[in-house]
Structure formats: structure tokens, C-alpha cells
PDB file of N, CA and C in Angstrom:
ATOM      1  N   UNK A   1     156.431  50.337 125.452  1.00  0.00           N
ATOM      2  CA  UNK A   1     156.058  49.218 126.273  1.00  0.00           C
ATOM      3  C   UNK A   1     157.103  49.128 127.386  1.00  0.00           C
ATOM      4  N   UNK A   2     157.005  48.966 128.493  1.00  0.00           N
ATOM      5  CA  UNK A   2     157.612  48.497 129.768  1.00  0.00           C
ATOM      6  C   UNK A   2     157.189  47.212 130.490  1.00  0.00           C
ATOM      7  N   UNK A   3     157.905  46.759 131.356  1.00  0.00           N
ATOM      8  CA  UNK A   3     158.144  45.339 131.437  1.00  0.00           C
ATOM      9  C   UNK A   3     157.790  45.801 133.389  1.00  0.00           C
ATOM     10  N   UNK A   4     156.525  45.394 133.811  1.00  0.00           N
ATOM     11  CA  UNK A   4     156.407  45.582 135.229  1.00  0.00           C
ATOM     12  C   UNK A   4     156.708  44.031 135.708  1.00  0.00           C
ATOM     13  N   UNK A   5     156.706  44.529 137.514  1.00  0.00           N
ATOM     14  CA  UNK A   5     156.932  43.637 138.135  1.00  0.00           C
ATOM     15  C   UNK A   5     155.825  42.676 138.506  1.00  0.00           C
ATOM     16  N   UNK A   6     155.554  41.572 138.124  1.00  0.00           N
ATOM     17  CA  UNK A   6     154.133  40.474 138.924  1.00  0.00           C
ATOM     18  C   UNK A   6     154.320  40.463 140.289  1.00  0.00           C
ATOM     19  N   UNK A   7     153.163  40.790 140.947  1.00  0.00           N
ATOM     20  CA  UNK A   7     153.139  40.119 142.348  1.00  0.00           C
ATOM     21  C   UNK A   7     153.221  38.795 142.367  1.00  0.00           C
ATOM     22  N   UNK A   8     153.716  38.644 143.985  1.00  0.00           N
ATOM     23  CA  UNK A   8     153.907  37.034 144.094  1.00  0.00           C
ATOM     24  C   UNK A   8     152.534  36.107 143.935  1.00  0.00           C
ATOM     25  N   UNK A   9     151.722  37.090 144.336  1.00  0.00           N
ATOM     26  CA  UNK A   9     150.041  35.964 144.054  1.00  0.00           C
ATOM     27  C   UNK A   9     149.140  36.131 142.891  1.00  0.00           C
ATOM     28  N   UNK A  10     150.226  37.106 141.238  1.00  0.00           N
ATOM     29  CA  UNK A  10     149.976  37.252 140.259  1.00  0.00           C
ATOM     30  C   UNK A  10     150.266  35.795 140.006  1.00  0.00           C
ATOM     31  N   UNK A  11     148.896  34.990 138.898  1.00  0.00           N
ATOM     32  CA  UNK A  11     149.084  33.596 138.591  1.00  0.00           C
ATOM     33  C   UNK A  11     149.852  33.837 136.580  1.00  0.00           C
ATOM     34  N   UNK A  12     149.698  35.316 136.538  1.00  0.00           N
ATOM     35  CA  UNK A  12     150.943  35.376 135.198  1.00  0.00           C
ATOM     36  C   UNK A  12     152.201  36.158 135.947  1.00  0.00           C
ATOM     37  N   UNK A  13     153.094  35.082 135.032  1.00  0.00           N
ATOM     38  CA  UNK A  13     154.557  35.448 135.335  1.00  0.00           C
ATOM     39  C   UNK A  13     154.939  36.768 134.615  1.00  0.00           C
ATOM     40  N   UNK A  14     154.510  37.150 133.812  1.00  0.00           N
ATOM     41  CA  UNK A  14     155.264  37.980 132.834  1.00  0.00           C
ATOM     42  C   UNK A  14     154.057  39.625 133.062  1.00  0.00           C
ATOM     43  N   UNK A  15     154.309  40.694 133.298  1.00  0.00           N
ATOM     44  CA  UNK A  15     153.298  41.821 132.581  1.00  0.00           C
ATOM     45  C   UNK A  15     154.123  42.817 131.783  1.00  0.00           C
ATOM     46  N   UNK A  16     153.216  43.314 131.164  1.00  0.00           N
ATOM     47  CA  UNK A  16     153.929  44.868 129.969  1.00  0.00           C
ATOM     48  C   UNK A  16     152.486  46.052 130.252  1.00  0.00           C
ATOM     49  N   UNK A  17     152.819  46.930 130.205  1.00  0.00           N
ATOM     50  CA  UNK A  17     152.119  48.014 130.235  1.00  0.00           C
ATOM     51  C   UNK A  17     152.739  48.844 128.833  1.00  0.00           C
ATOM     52  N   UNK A  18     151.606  48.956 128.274  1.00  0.00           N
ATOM     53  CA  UNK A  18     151.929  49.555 127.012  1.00  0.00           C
ATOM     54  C   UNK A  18     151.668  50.790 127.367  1.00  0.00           C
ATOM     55  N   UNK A  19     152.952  52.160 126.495  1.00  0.00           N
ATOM     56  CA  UNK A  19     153.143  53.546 127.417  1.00  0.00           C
ATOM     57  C   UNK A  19     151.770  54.714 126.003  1.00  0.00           C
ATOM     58  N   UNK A  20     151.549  53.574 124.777  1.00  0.00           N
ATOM     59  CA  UNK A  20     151.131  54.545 123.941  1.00  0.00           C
ATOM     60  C   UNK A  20     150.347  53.837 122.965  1.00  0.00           C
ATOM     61  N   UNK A  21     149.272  54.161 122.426  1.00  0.00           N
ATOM     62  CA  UNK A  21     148.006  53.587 121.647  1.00  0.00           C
ATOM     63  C   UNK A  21     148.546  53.059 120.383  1.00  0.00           C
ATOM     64  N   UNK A  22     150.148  53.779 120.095  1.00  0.00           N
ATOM     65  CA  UNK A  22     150.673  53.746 118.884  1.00  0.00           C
ATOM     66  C   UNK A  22     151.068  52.627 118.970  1.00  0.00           C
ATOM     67  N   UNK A  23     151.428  51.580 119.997  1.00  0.00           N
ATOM     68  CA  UNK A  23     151.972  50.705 120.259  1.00  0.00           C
ATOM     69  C   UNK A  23     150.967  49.149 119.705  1.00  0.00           C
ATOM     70  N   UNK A  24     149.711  49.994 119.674  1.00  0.00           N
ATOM     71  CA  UNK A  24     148.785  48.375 119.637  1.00  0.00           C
ATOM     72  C   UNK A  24     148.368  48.578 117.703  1.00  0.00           C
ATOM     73  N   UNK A  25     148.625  46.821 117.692  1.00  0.00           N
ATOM     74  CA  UNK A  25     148.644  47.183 116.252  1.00  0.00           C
ATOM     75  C   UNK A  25     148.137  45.846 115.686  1.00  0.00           C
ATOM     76  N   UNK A  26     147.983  45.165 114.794  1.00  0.00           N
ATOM     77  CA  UNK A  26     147.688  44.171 114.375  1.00  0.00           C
ATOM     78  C   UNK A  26     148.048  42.797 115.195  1.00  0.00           C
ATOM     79  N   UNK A  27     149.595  43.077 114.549  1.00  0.00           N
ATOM     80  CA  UNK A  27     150.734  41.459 114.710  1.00  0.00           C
ATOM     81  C   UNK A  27     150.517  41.651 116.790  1.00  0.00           C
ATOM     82  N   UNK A  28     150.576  42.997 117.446  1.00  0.00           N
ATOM     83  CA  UNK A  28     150.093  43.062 118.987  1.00  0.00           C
ATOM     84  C   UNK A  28     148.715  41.956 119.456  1.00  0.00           C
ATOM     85  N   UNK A  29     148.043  42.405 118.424  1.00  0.00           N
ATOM     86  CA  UNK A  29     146.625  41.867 118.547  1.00  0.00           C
ATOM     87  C   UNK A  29     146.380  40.105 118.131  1.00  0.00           C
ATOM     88  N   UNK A  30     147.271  39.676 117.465  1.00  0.00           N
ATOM     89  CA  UNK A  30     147.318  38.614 117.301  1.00  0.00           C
ATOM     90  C   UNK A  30     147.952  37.857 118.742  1.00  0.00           C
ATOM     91  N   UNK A  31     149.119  38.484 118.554  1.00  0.00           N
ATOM     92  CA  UNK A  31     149.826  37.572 119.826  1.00  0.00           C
ATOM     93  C   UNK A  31     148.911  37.724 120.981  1.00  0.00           C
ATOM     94  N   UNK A  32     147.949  38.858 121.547  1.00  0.00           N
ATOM     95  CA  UNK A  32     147.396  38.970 122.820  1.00  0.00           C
ATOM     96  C   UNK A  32     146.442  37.562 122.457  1.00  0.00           C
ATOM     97  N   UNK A  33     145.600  37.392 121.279  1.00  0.00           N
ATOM     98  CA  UNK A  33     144.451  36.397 120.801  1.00  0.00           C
ATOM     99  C   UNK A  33     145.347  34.852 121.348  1.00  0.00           C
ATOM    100  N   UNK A  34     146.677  34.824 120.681  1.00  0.00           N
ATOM    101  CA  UNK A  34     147.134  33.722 120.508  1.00  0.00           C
ATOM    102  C   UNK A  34     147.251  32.920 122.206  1.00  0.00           C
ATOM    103  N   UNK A  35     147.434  34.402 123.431  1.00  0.00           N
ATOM    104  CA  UNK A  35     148.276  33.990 124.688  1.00  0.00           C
ATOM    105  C   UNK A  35     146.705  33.451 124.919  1.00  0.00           C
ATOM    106  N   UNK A  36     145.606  34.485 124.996  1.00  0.00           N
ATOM    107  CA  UNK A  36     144.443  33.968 125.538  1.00  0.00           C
ATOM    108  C   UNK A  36     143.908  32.756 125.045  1.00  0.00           C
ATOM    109  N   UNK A  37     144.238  32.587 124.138  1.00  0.00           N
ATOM    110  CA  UNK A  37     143.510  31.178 123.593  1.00  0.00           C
ATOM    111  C   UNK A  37     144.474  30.216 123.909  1.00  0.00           C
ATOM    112  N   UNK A  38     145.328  29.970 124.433  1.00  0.00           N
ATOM    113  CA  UNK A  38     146.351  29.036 124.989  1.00  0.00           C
ATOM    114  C   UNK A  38     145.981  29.379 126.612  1.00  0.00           C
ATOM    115  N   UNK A  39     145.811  29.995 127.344  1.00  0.00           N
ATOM    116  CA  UNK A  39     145.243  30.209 128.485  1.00  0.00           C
ATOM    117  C   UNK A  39     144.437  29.571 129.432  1.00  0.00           C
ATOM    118  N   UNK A  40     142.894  29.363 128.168  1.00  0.00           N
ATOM    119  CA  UNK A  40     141.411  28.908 128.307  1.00  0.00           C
ATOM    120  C   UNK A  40     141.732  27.276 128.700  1.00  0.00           C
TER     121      UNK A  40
END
């Protein structure tokens, strides 16, 4: 995972680009559920 830069007229502060499939995994999949549903 790497930590990119947001553009200034990105309305999220934070991005990650994940470098490998090995990377996505359950407890990944929860937290992505958890950000989007705090989002809405």
C-alpha cells in the first residue's frame, strides 16, 4: 500500500493505492464498508 497525494479539489483528504491483491483481505474490507457507510 502507498499513501498518494489528493488534489486540491479531491473532497477526500486521505488516498492509498494498494500495490498488490495480496493486500485486500477481510479486516481491509471491513474498514473500506465502515468509511463508506460513515460517508453516505
Amino acid at each position: 500500500m502507498e499513501a498518494l497525494k489528493a488534489r486540491a479539489d479531491d473532497p477526500f483528504g486521505r488516498r492509498v493505492r494498494l500495490t498488490s491483491v495480496d493486500q485486500v483481505d477481510e479486516e481491509l474490507l471491513k474498514i473500506l464498508a465502515k468509511a463508506l457507510d460513515q460517508n453516505t
